[in-house]
Protein backbone atom coordinates (compact mmCIF):
# COMPACT_ATOMS: atom_id res chain seq x y z
CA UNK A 1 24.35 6.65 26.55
CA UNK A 2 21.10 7.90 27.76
CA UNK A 3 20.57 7.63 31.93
CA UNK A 4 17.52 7.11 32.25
CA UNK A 5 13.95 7.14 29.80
CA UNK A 6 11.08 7.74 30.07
CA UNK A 7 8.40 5.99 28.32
CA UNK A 8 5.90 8.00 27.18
CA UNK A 9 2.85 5.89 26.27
CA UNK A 10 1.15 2.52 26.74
CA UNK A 11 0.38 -1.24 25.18
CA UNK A 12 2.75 -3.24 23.54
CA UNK A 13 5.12 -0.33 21.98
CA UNK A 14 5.46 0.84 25.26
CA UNK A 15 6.54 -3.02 26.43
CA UNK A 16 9.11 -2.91 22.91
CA UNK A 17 10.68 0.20 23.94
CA UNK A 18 11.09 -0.69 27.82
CA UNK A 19 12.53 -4.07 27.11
CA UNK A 20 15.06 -2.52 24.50
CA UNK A 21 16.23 0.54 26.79
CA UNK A 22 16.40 -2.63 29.58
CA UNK A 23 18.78 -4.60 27.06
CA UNK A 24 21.23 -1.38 26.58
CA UNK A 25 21.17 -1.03 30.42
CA UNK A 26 19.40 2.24 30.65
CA UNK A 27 16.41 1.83 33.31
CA UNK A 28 12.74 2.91 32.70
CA UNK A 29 9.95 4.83 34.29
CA UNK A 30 6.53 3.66 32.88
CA UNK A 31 3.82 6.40 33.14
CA UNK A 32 0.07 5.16 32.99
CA UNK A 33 -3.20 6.40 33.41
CA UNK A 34 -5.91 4.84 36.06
CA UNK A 35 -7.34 2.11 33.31
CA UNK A 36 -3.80 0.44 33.25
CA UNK A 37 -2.33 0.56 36.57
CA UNK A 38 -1.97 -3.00 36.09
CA UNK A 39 -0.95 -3.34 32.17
CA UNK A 40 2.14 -5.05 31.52
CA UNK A 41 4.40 -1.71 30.57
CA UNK A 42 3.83 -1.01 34.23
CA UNK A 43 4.92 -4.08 35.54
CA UNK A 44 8.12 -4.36 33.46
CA UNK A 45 9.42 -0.68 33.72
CA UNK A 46 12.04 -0.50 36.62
CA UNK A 47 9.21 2.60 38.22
CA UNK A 48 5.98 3.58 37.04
CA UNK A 49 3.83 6.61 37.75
CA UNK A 50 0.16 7.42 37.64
CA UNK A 51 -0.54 10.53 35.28
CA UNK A 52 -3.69 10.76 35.57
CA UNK A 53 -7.59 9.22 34.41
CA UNK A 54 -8.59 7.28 31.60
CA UNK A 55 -9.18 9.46 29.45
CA UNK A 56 -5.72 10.11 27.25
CA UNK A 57 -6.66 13.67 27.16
CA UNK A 58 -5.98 14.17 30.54
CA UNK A 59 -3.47 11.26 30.80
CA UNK A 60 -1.13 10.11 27.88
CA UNK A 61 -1.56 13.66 25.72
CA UNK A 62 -1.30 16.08 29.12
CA UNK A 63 2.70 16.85 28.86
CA UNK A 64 2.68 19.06 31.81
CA UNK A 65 1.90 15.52 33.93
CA UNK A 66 4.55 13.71 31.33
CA UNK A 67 7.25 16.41 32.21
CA UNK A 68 6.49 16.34 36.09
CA UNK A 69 7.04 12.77 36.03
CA UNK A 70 10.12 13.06 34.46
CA UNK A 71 11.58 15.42 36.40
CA UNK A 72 10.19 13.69 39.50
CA UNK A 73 12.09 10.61 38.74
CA UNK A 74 15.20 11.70 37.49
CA UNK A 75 15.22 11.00 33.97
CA UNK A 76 16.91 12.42 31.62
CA UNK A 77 15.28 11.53 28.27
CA UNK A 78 11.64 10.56 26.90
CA UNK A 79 11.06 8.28 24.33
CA UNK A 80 7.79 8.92 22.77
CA UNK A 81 6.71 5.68 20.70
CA UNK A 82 4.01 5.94 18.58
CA UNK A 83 0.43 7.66 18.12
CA UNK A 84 -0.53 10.21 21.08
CA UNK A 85 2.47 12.77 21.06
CA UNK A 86 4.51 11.44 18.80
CA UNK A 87 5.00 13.45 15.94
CA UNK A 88 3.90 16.62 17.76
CA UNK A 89 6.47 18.88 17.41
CA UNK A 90 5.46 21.00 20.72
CA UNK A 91 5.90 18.03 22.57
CA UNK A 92 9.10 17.67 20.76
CA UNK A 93 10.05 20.94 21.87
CA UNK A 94 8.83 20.86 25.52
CA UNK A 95 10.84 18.38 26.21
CA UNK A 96 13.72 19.26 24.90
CA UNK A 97 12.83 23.04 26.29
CA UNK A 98 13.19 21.05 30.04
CA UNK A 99 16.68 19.91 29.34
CA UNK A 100 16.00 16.67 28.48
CA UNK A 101 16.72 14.40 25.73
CA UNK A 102 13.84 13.16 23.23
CA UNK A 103 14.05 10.00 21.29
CA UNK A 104 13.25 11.42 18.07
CA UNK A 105 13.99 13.88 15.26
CA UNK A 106 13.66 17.66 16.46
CA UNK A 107 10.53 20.01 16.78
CA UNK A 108 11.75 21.57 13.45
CA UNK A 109 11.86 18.04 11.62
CA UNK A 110 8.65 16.71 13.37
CA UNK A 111 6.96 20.33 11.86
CA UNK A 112 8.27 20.14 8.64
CA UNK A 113 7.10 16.45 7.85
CA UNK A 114 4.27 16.68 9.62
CA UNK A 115 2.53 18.79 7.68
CA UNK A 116 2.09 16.87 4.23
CA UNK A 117 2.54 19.88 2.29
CA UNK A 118 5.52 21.15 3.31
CA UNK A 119 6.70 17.60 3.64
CA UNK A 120 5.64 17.31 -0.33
CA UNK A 121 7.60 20.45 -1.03
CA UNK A 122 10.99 19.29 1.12
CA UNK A 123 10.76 16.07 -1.37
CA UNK A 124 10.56 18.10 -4.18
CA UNK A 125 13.65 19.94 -3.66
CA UNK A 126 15.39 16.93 -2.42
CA UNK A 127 14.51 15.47 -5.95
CA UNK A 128 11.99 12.59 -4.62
CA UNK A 129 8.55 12.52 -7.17
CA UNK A 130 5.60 13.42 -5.65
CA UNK A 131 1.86 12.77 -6.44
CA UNK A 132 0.67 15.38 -8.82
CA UNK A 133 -1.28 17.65 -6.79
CA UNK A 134 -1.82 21.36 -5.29
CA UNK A 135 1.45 23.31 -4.72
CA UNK A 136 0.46 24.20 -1.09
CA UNK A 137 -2.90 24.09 0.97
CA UNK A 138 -6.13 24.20 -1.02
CA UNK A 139 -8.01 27.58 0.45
CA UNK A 140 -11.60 26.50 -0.39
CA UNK A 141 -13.75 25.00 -2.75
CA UNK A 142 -12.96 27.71 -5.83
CA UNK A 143 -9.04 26.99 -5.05
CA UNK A 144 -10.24 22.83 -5.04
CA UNK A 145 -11.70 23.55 -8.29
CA UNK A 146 -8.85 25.27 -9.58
CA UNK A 147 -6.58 22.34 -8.98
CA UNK A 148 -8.62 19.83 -10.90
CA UNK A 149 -7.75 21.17 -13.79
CA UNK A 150 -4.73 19.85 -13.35
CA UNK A 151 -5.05 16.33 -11.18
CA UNK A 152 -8.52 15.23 -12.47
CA UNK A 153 -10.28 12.95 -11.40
CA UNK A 154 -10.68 10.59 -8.79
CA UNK A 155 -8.66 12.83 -6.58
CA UNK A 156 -7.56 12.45 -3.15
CA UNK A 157 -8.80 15.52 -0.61
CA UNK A 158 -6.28 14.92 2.55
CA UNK A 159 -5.66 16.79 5.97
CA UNK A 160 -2.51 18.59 5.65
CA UNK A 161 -1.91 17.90 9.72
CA UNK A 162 -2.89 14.45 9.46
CA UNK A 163 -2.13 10.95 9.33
CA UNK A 164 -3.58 7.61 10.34
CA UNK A 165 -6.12 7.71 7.78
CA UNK A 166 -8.53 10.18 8.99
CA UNK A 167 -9.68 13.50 7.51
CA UNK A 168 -9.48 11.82 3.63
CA UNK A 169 -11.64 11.79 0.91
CA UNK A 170 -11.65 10.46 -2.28
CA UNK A 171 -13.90 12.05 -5.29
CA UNK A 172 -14.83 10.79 -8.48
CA UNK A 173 -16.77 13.77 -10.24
CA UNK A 174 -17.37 17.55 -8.98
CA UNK A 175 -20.37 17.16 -7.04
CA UNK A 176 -18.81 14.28 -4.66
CA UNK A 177 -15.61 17.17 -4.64
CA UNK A 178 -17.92 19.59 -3.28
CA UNK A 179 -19.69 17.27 -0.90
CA UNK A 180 -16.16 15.87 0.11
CA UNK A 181 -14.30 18.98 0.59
CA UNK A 182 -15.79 20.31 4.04
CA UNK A 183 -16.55 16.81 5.49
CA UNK A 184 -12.44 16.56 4.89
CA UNK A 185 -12.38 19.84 6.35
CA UNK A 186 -14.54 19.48 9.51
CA UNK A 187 -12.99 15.96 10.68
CA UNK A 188 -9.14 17.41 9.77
CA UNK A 189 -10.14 20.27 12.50
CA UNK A 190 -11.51 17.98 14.76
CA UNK A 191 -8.55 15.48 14.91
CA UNK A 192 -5.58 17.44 14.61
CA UNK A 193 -7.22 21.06 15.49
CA UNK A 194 -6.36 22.14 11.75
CA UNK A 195 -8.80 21.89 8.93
CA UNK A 196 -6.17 22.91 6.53
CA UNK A 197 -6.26 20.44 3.13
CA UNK A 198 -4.31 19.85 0.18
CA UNK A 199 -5.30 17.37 -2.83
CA UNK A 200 -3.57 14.87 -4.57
CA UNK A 201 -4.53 13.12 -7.60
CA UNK A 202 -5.50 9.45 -6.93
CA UNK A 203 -2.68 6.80 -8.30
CA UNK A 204 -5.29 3.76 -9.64
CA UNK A 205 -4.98 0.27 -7.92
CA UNK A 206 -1.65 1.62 -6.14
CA UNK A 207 0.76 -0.16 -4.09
CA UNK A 208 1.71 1.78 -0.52
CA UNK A 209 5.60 0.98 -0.11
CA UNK A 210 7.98 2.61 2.71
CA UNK A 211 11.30 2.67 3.72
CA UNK A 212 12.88 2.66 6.86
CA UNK A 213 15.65 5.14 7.80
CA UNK A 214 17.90 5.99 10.37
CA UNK A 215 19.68 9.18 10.70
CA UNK A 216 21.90 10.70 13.02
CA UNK A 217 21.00 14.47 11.88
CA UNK A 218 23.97 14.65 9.40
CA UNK A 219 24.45 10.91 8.18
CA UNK A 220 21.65 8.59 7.28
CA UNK A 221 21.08 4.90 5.74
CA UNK A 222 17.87 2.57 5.16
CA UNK A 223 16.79 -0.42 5.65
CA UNK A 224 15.28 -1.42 3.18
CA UNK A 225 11.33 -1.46 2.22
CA UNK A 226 8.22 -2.46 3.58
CA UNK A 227 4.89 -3.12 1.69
CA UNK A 228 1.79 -1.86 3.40
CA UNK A 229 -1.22 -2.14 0.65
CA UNK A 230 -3.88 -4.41 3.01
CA UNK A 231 -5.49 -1.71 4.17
CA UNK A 232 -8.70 -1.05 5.56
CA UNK A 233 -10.25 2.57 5.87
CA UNK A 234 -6.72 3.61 4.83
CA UNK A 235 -5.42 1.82 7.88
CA UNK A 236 -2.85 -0.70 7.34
CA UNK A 237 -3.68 -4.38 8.72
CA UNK A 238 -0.76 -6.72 7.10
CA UNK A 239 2.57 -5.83 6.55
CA UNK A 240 5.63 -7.30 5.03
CA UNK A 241 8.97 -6.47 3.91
CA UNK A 242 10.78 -6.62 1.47
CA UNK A 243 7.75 -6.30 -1.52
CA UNK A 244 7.78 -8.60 -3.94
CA UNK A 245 6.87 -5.75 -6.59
CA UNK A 246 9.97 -3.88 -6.96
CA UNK A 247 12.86 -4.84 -9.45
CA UNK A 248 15.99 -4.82 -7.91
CA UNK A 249 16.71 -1.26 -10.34
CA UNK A 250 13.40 0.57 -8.32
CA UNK A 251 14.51 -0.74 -5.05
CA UNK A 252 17.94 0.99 -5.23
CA UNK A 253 15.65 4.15 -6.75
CA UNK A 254 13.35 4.30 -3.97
CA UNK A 255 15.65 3.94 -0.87
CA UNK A 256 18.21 5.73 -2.31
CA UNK A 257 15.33 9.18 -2.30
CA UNK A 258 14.34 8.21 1.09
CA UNK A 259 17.62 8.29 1.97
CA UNK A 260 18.41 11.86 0.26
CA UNK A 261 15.05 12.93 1.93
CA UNK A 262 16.57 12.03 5.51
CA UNK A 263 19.48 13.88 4.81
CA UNK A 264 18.31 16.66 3.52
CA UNK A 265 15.44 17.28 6.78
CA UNK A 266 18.66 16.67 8.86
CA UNK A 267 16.79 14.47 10.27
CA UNK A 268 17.24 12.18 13.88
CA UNK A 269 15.98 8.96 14.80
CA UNK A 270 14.37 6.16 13.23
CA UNK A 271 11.51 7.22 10.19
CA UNK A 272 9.73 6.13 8.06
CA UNK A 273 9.73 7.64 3.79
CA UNK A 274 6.31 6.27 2.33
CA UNK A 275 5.20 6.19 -1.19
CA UNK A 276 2.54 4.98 -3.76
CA UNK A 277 3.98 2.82 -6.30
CA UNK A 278 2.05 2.41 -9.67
CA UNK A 279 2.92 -1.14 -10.84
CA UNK A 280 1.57 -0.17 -14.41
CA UNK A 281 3.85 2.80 -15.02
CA UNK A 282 6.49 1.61 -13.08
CA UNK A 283 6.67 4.30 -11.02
CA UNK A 284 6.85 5.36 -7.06
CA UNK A 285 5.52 8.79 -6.03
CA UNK A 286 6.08 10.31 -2.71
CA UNK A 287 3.38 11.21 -0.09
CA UNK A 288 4.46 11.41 3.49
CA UNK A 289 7.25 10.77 5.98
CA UNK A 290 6.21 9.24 9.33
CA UNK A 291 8.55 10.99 11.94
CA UNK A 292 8.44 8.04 14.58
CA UNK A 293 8.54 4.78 14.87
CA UNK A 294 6.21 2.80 13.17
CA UNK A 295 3.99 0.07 14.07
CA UNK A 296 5.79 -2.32 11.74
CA UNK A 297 9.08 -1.74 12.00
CA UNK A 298 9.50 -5.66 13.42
CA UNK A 299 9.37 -6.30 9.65
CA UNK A 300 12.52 -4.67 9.00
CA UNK A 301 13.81 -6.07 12.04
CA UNK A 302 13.45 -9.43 10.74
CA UNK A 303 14.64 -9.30 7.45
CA UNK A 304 17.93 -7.11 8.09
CA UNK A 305 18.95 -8.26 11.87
CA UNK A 306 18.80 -4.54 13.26
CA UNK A 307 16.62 -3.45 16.19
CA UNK A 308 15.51 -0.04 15.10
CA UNK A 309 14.38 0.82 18.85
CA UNK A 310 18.21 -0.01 20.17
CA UNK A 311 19.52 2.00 17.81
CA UNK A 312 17.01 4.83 18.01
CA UNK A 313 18.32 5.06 22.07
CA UNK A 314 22.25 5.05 20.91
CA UNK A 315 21.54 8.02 18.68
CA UNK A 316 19.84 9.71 21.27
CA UNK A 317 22.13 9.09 23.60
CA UNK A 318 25.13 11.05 21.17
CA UNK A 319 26.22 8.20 19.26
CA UNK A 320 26.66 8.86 15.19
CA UNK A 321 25.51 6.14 12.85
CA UNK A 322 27.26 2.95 13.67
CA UNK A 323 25.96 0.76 10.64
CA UNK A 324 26.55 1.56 7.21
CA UNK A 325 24.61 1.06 4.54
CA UNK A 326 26.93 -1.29 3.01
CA UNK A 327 26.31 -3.93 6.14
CA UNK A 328 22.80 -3.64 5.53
CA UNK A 329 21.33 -6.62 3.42
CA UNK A 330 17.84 -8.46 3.19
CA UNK A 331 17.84 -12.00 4.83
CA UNK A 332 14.21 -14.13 3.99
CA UNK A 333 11.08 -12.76 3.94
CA UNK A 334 8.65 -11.51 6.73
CA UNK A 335 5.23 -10.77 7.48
CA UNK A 336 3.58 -8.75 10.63
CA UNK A 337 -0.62 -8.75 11.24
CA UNK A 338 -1.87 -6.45 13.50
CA UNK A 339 -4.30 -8.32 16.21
CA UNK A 340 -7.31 -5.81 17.35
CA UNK A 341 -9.72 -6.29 19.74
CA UNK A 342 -12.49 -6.07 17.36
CA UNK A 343 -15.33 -8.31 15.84
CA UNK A 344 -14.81 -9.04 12.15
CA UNK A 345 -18.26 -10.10 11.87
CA UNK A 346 -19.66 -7.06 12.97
CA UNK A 347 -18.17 -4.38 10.68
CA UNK A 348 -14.72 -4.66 12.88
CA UNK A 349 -16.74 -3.22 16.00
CA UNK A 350 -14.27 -3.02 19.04
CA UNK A 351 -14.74 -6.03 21.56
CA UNK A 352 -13.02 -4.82 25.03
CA UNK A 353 -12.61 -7.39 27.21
CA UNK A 354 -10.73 -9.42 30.08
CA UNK A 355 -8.28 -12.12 28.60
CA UNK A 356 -9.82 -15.50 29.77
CA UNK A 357 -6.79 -17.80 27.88
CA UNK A 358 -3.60 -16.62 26.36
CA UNK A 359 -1.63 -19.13 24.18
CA UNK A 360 1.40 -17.27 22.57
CA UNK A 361 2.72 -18.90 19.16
CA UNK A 362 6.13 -19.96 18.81
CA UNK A 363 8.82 -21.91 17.12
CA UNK A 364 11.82 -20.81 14.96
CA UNK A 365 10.90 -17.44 12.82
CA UNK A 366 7.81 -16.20 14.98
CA UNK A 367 7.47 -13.35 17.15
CA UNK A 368 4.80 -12.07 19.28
CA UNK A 369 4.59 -8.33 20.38
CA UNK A 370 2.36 -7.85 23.00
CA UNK A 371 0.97 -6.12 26.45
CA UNK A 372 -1.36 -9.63 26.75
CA UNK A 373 -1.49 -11.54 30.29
CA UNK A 374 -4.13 -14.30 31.34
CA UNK A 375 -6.41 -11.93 32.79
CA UNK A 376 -5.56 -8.65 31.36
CA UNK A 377 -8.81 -6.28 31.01
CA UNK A 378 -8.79 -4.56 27.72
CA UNK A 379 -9.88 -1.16 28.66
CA UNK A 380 -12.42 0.68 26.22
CA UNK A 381 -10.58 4.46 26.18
CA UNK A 382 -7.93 3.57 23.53
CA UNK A 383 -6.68 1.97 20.33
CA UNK A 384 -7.76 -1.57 19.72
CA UNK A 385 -4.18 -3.07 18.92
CA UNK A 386 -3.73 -6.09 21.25
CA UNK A 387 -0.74 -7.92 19.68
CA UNK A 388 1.27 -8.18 16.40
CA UNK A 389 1.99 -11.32 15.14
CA UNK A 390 5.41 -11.41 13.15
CA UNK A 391 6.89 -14.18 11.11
CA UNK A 392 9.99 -14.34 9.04
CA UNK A 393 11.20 -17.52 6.63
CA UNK A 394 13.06 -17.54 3.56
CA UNK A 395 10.85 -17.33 1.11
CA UNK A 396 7.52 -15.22 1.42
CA UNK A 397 5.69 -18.81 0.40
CA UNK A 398 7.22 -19.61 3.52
CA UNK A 399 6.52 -16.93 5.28
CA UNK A 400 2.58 -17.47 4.72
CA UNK A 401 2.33 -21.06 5.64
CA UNK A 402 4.52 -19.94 9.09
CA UNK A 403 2.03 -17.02 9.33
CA UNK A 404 -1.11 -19.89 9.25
CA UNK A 405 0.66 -22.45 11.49
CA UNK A 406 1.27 -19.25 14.26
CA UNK A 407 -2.33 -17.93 13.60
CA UNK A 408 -3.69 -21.89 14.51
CA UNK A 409 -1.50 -21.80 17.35
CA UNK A 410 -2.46 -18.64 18.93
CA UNK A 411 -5.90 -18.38 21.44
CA UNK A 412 -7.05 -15.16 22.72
CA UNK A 413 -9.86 -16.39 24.93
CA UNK A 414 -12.86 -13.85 26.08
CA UNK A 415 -12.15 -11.46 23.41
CA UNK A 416 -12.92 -11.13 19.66
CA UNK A 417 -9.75 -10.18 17.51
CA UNK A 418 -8.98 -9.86 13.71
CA UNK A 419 -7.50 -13.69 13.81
CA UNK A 420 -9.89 -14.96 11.40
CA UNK A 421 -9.09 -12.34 8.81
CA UNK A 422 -5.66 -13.05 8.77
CA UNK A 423 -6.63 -16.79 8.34
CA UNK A 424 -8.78 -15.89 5.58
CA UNK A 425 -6.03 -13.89 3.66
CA UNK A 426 -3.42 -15.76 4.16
CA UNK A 427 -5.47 -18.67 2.00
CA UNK A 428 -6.70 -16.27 -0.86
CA UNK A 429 -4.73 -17.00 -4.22
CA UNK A 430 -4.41 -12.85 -4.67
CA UNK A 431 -2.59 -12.37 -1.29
CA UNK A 432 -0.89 -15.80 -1.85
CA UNK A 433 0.60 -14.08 -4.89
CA UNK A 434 1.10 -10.63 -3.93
CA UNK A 435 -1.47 -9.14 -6.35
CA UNK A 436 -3.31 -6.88 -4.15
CA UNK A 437 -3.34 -2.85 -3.90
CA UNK A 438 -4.21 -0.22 -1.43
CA UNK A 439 -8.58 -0.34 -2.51
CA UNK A 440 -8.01 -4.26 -2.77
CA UNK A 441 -8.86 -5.36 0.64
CA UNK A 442 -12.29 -3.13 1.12
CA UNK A 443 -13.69 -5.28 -2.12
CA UNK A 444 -12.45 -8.06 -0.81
CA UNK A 445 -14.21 -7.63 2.34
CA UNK A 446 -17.74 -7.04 1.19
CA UNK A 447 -17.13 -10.38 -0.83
CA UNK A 448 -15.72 -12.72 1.97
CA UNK A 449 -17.61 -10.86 4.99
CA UNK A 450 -19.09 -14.49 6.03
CA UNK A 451 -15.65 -16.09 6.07
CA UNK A 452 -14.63 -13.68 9.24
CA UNK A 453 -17.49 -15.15 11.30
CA UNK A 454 -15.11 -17.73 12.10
């Protein structure tokens, strides 16, 4: 078992991971910047140290002041969480270069997955579909044009570094390709520091499904899937697992790749295999692997009984695989929202703030994942996530009338937050049905935009 960990980032994943290393008896060092000396991950971790200003760049992304920390404290591993280093394979590498142990899949796993074409080619080989798309990155607009001949159109022009939604763009005739093709460019270079693209054709009114799987390097299983298709700007803003579009044939199809996928990366750690599934054709296609933990993995948590953090630590810590895939099974239904500080009135426009009331939501099948405290300043430097709301029942009828009762429940006082669009979903007959996609939501919200005033 791991010594000691170090937690390398902030808000409420931080707070998961600190409480789970806590439960396995393995104390934490919290490391913060100036704007959250006084978060919550600081006050829980059994030591905390300042690494530097507000600004991440010179806080939460500087890994020489990570490392020094470490090493200052005595610990002997790092878990990353998710977004800021991450899936950044130097990071990966660095800390594993300083003798210690990091919470994850290796540098070589992190690069390969990472980048979403040679992630696209390791599915090939491991026999997992893929989009229909360029072989390899897309060298310039003449190469672009050379691969419509074979996708069409619309087609998907996507950052071959990224993820999280940025450096996309979607074209539906050759002068939007040519218009789209350096904006993609220019904004992949200037969030990951590589413009390099790669296109994929576009799936029509696609569903985004996942799976969840944990590996020890050799061995793997998964957990089941998740369904991720409320998005917003290609950002996902309701989750729920398992999706009530597969047949029970697909599901075994789909897990069972993600699965062969995990094995065949060697991979380590807890990741995520996500795909587009076509409901028309019956079909799932590949198009990334998330090499972290993800934001919604309390969905899988629910419906299967596993903490995916716990068991991220034990295999870290040396241990092989100690479920099998055999004692994995699907128990109810469950459904995570993602609570931002923004204004859904105003275009989603981030609202930091100081919490003035804080009434948590409870009662049997709720959770509540959170850095929130009466009084907590929301600083402006990062990601807008306060909270994510997670409910689990037995029936995903269930699950949505739970979801309302916990929304009513819940106050956030001082702040705006995305509370009234989960209201306002959780009441339309589509999502009460399940009959949405991945473009669904951004109609949606151009046709309901005075129903988020609330």
């Amino acid at each position: 078992m791991l010594k000691k960990l170090l937690v390398a980032n902030r808000g409420e994943i931080a707070v998961r991971i600190i409480r789970a290393a806590q439960d396995l008896g393995i104390p934490t060092v919290a490391v913060y910047s100036a704007a959250d000396a006084g978060s919550l991950h600081v006050q829980l971790a059994d030591e905390a140290v300042n690494i530097g200003p507000p600004a991440a760049k010179k806080s939460y992304l500087n890994v020489e002041a990570i490392l020094k920390a470490a090493r200052d404290t005595g610990c002997d591993s790092v878990h990353p969480g998710y977004g800021f280093l991450a899936e950044n394979a130097a990071f990966s590498d660095a800390i594993t270069g300083a003798g210690l142990v990091f919470v994850g899949p290796s540098g070589d796993a992190i690069r390969m997955m990472g980048d979403k074409v040679s992630a696209r080619s390791a599915a090939a080989a491991a026999g997992v579909p893929v989009v229909p798309g360029s072989a390899g990155r897309v060298d310039g607009l003449e190469a672009g044009r050379e691969v419509l001949a074979e996708t069409g159109f619309p087609v998907m022009i996507k950052a071959a570094a990224g993820g999280g939604g940025r450096g996309i763009r979607i074209a539906d005739s050759l002068a939007e390709f040519e218009q789209a093709f350096p904006q993609a460019e220019t904004e992949a270079l200037a969030a990951f520091g590589d413009g390099g693209l790669y296109m994929e054709k576009v799936v029509g009114q696609a569903r985004h499904i996942e799976v969840q799987v944990l590996a020890d390097g050799s061995d793997a299983i998964h957990c089941y899937e998740r369904e991720c298709s409320l998005q917003r700007r290609r950002q996902k803003v309701w989750e729920e697992a398992p999706s009530r579009a597969l047949s029970d044939r697909l599901r075994e199809e789909l897990c069972a790749s993600a699965v062969a996928l995990a094995k065949a990366v060697k991979y380590s750690g807890a990741g995520t295999v996500e795909y587009l599934y076509d409901d028309e054709a019956d079909r799932f296609y590949f198009i990334e692997m998330n090499t972290r933990i993800q934001v919604e993995h309390p969905v899988t948590e629910a419906i299967t009984g596993i903490d995916l953090v716990a068991e991220m630590l034990r295999i870290a810590g040396g241990e092989k695989l100690r479920i099998r895939q055999g004692d994995v099974s699907v128990k109810g239904h469950a459904i995570e929202v993602r609570l931002n500080a923004e204004d859904p009135a105003k275009e989603f426009a981030p609202f930091p703030g100081q919490v003035a009331e804080l009434r948590i939501p409870g009662g049997p099948g709720v959770r509540f994942d959170s850095m929130l405290f009466q009084g907590y300043q929301v600083p402006p430097f990062y990601d807008s996530l306060l909270a994510k709301l997670i409910v689990h029942a037995e029936t995903r009828e269930a699950a949505i009338v739970r979801l309302i009762r916990a929304l009513n429940e819940l106050r956030i006082g001082g702040l705006k937050t995305t509370k009234p669009l989960f209201l306002a979903l959780a009441a339309d007959p589509a999502v009460r049905i399940g009959d949405v996609h991945t473009r669904w939501l951004e109609g949606w919200l151009i046709e309901n935009a005075a129903a988020l005033a609330g």
